[in-house]
C-alpha atoms as a PDB file:
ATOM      1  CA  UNK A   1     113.540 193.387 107.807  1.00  0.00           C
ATOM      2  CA  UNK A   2     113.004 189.779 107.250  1.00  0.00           C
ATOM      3  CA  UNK A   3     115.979 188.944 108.321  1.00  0.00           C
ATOM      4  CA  UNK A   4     114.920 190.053 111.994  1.00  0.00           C
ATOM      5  CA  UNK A   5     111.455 188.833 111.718  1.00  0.00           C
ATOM      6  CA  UNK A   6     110.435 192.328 110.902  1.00  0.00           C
ATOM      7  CA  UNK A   7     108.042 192.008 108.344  1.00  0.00           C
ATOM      8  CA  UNK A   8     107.712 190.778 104.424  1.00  0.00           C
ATOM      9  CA  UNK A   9     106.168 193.849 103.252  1.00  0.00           C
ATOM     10  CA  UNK A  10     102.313 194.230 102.223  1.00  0.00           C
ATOM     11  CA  UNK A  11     102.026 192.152  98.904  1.00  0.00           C
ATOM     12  CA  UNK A  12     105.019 189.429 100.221  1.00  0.00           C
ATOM     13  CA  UNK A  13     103.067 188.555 103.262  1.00  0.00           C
ATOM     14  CA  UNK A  14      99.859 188.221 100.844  1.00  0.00           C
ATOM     15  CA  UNK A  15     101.365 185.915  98.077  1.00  0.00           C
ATOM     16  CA  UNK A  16     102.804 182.359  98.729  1.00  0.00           C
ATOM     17  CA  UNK A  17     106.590 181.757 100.321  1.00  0.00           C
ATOM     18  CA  UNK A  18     108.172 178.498 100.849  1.00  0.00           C
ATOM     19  CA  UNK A  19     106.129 177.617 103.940  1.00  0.00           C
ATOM     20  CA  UNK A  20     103.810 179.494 106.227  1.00  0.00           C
ATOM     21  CA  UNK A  21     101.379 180.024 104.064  1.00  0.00           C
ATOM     22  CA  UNK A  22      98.363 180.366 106.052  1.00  0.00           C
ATOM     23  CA  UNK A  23      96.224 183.724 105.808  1.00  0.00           C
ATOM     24  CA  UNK A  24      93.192 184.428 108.271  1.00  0.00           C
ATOM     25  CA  UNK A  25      90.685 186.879 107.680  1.00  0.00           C
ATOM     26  CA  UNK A  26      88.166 187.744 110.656  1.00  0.00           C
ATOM     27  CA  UNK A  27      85.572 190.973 110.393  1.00  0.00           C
ATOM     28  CA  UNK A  28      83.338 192.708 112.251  1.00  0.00           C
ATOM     29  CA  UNK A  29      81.020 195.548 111.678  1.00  0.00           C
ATOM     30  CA  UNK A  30      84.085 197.922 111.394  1.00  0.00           C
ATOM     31  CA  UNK A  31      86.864 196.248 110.532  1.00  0.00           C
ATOM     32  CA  UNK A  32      88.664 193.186 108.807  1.00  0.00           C
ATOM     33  CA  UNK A  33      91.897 191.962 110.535  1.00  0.00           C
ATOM     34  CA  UNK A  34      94.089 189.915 108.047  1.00  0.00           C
ATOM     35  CA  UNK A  35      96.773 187.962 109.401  1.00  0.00           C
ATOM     36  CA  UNK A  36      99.769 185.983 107.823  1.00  0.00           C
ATOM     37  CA  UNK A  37     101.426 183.125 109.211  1.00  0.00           C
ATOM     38  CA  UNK A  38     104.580 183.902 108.108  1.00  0.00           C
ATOM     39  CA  UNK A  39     106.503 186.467 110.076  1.00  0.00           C
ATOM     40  CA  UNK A  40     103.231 186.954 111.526  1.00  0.00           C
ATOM     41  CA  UNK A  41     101.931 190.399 110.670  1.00  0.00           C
ATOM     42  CA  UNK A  42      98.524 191.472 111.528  1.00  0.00           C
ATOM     43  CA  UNK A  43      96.665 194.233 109.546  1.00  0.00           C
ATOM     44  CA  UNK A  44      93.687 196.085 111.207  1.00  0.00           C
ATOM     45  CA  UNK A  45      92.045 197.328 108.042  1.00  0.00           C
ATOM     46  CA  UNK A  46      89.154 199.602 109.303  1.00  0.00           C
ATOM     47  CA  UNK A  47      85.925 200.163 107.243  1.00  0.00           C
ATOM     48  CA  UNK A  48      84.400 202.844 109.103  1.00  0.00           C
ATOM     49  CA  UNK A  49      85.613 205.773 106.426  1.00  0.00           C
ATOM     50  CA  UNK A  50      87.578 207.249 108.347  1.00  0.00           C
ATOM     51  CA  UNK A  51      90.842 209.396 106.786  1.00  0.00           C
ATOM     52  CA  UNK A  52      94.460 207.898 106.377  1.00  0.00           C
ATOM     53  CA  UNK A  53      96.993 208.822 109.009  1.00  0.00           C
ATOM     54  CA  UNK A  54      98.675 212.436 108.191  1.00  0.00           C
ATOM     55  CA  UNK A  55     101.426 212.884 105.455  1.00  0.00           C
ATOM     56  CA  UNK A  56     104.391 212.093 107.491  1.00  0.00           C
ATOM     57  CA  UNK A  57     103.213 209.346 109.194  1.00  0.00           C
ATOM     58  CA  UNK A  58     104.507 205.563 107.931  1.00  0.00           C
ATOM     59  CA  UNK A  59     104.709 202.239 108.660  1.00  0.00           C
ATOM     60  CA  UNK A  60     105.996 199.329 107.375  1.00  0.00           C
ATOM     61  CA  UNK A  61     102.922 198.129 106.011  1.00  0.00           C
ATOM     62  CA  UNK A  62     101.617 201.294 105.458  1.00  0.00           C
ATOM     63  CA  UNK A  63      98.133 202.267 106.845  1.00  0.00           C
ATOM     64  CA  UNK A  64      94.974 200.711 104.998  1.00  0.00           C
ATOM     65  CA  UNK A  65      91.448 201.569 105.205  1.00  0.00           C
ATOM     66  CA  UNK A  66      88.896 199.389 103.254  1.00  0.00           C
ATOM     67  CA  UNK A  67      85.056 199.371 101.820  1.00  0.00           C
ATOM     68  CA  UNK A  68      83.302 197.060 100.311  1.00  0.00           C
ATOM     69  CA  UNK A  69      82.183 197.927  95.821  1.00  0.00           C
ATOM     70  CA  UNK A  70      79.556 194.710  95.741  1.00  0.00           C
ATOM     71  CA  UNK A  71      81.235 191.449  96.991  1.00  0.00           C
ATOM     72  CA  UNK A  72      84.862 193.021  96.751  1.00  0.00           C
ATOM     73  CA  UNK A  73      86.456 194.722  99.487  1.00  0.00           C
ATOM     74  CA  UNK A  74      88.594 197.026  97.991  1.00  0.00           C
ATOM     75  CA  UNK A  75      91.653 198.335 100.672  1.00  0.00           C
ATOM     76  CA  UNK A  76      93.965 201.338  99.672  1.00  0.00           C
ATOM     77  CA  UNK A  77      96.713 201.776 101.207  1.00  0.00           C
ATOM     78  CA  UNK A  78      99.156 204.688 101.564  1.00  0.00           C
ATOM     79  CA  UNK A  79     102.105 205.532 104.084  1.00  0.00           C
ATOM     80  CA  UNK A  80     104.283 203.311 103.666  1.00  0.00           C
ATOM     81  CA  UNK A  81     108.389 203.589 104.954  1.00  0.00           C
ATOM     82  CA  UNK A  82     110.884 203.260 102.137  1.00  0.00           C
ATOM     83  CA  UNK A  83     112.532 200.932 104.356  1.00  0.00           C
ATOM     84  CA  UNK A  84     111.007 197.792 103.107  1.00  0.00           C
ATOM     85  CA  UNK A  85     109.738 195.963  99.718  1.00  0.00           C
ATOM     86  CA  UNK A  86     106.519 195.435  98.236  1.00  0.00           C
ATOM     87  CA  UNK A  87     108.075 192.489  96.315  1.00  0.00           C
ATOM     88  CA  UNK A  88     110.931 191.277  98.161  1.00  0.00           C
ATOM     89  CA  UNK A  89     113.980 192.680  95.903  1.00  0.00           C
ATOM     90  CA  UNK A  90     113.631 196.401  95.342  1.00  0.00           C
ATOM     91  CA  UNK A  91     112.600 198.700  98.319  1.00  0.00           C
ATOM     92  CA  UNK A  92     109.264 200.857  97.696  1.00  0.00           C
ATOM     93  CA  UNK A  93     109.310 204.670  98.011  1.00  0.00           C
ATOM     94  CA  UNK A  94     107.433 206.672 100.943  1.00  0.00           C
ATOM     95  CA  UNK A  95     104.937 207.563  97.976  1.00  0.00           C
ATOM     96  CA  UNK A  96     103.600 203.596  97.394  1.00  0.00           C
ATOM     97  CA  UNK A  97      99.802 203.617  96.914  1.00  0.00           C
ATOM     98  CA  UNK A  98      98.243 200.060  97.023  1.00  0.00           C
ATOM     99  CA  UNK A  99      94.851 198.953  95.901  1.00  0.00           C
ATOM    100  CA  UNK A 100      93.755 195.440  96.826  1.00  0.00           C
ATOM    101  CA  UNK A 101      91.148 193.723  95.890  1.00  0.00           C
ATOM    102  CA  UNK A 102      89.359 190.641  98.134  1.00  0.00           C
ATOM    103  CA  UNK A 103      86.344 188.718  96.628  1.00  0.00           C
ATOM    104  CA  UNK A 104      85.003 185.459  97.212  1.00  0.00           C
ATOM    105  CA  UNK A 105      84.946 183.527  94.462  1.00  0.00           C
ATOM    106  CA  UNK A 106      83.197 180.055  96.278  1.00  0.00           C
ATOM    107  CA  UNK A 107      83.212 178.700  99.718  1.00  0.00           C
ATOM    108  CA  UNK A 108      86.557 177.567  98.916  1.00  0.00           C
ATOM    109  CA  UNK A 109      88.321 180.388  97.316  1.00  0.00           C
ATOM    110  CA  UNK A 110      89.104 183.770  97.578  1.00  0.00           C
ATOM    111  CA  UNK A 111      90.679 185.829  94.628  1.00  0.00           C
ATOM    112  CA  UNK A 112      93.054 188.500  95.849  1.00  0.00           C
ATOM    113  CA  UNK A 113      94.499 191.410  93.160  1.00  0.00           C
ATOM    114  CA  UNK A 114      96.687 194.274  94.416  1.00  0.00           C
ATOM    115  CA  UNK A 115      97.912 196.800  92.000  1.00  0.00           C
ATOM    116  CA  UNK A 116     100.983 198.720  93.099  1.00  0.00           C
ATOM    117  CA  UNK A 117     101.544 202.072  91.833  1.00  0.00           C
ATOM    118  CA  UNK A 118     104.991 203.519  93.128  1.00  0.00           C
ATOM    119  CA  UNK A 119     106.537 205.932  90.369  1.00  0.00           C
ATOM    120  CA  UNK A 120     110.135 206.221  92.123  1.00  0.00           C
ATOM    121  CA  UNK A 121     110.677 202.920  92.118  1.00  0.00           C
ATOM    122  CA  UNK A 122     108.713 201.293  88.974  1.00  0.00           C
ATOM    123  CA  UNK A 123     108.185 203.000  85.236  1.00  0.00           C
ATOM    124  CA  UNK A 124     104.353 201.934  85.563  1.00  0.00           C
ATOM    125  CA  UNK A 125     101.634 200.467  87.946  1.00  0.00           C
ATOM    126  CA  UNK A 126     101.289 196.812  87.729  1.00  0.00           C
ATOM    127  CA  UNK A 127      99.005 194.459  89.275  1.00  0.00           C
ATOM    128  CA  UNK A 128      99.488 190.959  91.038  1.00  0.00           C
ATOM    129  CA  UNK A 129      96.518 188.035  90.880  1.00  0.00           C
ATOM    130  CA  UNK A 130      96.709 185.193  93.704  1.00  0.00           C
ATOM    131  CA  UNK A 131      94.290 182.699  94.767  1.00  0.00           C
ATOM    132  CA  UNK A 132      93.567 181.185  98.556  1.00  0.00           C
ATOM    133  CA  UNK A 133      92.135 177.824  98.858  1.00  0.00           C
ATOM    134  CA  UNK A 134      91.019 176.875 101.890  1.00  0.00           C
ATOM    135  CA  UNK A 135      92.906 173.209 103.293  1.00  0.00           C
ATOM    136  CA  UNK A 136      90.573 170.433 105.016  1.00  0.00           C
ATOM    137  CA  UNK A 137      92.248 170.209 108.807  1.00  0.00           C
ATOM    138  CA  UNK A 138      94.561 173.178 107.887  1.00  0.00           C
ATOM    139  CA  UNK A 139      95.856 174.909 111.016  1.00  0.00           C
ATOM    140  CA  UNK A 140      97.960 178.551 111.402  1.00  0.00           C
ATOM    141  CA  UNK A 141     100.762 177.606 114.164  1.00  0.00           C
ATOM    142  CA  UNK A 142     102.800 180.505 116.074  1.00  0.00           C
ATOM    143  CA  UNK A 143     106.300 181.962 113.661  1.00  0.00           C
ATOM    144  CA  UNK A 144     108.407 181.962 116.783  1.00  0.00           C
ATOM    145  CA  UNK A 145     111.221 183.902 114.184  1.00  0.00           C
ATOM    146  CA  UNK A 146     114.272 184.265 116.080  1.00  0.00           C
ATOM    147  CA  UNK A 147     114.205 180.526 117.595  1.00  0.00           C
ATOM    148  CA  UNK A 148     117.115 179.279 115.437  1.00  0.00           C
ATOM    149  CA  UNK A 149     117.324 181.387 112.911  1.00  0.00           C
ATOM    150  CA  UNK A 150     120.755 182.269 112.041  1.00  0.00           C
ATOM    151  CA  UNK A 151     120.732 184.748 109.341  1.00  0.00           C
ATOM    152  CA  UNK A 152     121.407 187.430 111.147  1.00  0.00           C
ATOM    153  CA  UNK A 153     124.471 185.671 112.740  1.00  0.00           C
ATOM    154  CA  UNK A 154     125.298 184.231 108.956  1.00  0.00           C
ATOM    155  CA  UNK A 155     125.204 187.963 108.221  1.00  0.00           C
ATOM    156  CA  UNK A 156     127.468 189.229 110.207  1.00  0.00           C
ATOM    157  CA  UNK A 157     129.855 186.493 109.979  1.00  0.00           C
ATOM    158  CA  UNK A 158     129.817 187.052 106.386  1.00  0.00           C
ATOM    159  CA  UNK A 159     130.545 191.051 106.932  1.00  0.00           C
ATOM    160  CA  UNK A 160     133.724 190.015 109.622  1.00  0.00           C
ATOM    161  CA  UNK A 161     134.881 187.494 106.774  1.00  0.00           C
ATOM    162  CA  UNK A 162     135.343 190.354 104.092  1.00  0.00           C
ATOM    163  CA  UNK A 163     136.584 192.759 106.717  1.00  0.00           C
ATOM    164  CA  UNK A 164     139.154 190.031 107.129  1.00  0.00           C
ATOM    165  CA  UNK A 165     139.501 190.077 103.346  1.00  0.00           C
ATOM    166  CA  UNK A 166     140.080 193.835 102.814  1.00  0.00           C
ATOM    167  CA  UNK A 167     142.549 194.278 105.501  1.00  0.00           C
ATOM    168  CA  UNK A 168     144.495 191.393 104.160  1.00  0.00           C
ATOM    169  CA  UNK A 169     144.844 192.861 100.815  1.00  0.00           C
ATOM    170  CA  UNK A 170     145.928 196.354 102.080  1.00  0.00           C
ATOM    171  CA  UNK A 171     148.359 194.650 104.137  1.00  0.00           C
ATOM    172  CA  UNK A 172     149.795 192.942 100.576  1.00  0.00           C
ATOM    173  CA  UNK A 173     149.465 196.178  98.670  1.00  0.00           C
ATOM    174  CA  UNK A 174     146.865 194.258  96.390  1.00  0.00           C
ATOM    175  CA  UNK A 175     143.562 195.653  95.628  1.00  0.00           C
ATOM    176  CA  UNK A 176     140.335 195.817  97.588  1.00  0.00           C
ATOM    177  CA  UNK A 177     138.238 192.997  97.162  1.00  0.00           C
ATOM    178  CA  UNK A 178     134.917 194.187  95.397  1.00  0.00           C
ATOM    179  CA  UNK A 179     131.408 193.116  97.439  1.00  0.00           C
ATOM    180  CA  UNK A 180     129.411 191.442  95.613  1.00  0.00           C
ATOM    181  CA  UNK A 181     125.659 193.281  95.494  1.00  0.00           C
ATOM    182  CA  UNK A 182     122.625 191.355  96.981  1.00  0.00           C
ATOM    183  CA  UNK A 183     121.349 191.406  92.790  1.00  0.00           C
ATOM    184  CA  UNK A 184     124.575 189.295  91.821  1.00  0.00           C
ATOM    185  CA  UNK A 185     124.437 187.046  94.689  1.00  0.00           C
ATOM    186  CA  UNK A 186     120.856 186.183  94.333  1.00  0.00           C
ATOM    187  CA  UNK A 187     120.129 186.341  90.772  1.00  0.00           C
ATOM    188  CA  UNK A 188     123.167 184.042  89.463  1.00  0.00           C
ATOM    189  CA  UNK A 189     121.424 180.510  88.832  1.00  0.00           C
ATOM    190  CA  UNK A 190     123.198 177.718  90.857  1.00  0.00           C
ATOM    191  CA  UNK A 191     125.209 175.318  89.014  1.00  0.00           C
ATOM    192  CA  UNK A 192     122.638 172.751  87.216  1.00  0.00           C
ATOM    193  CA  UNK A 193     119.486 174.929  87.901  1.00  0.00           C
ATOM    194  CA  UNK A 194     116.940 175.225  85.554  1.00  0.00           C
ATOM    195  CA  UNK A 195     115.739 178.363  84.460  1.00  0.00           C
ATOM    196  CA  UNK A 196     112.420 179.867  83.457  1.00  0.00           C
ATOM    197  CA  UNK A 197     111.996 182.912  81.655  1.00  0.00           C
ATOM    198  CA  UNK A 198     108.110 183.853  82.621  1.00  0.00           C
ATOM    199  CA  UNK A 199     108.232 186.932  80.592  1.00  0.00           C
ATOM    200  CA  UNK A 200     107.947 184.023  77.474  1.00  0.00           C
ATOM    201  CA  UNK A 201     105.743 181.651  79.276  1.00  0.00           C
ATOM    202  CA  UNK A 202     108.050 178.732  79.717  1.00  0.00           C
END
């Protein structure tokens, strides 16, 4: 999905990404719109009470519907697809619930918490804490995805290279070249690369 300019997912397009980062947040009586800059997504959060959509019913970014507990508006969100990712790596289930949390911590900074609770896909809820600052002169410009992007093309030029591969090796009686999965390509350091383990604070 991000590959085609899809979408990020709910908590991706809320936490910080290479560039892009801008977030706007406009309200009215009824509703707060959030938007992200990067692969532009727009949620219309509504704050009228009204119901979620009907069991059955998903989108990629589920469908929200906020209130306001003191100076915290508080959005749950349920009906999500289990075709995209809450974090970026592993895909969420249709049964997702997310509960964000939006307060204003000074005229320059607004706290944001979402706790994800998704028991198909993780062994417990778990919650994620990010802070917006605002930027003197900052400005949100148009994500015009698909001008120049090439992963999609890099994609499938990858896919024809290891057809290639695998009919080359049948045609030498030698065996099938294994894929590699998307955890093995991604999660092997490159050569020279620090690493971190957060889980120790380092």
């Amino acid at each position: 999905m991000y590959d085609r300019c899809i979408s990020r997912g709910l908590n991706a397009g809320m936490n910080a990404v290479l560039y892009g980062n801008g977030v706007v947040i406009t309200q009215s009586p009824d509703t707060v719109t959030i938007m992200y800059e990067m692969i532009h997504d727009t949620r219309v959060i509504p704050l009228d009470g009204r119901p979620h959509l009907a069991d059955g019913m998903t989108q990629y970014n589920g469908n929200s519907r906020g209130h306001f507990e003191g100076d915290t508006l508080v959005v749950e969100t349920t009906g999500f697809t289990d075709k995209i990712s809450v974090n970026g790596a592993a895909p969420n289930s249709k049964n997702m619930r997310t509960t964000e949390r939006i307060r204003r911590v000074d005229s320059d900074m607004i706290e944001y918490r979402i706790t994800v609770n998704d028991p198909a896909t993780y062994t417990a809820p778990f919650t994620v804490r990010t802070m917006w600052t605002t930027q003197p002169n900052f400005t949100v410009y148009e994500y015009s995805c698909h001008e120049g992007n090439y992963a999609v093309s890099g994609g499938l030029a990858g896919e024809r290279a290891f057809e290639r591969e695998v009919a080359e090796a049948k045609a030498k009686g030698l065996p099938i070249p294994r894929r590699a999965s998307m955890v093995e390509i991604y999660s092997a350091p490159a050569e020279g690369a620090a690493v971190f383990d957060v889980g120790k604070g380092e």
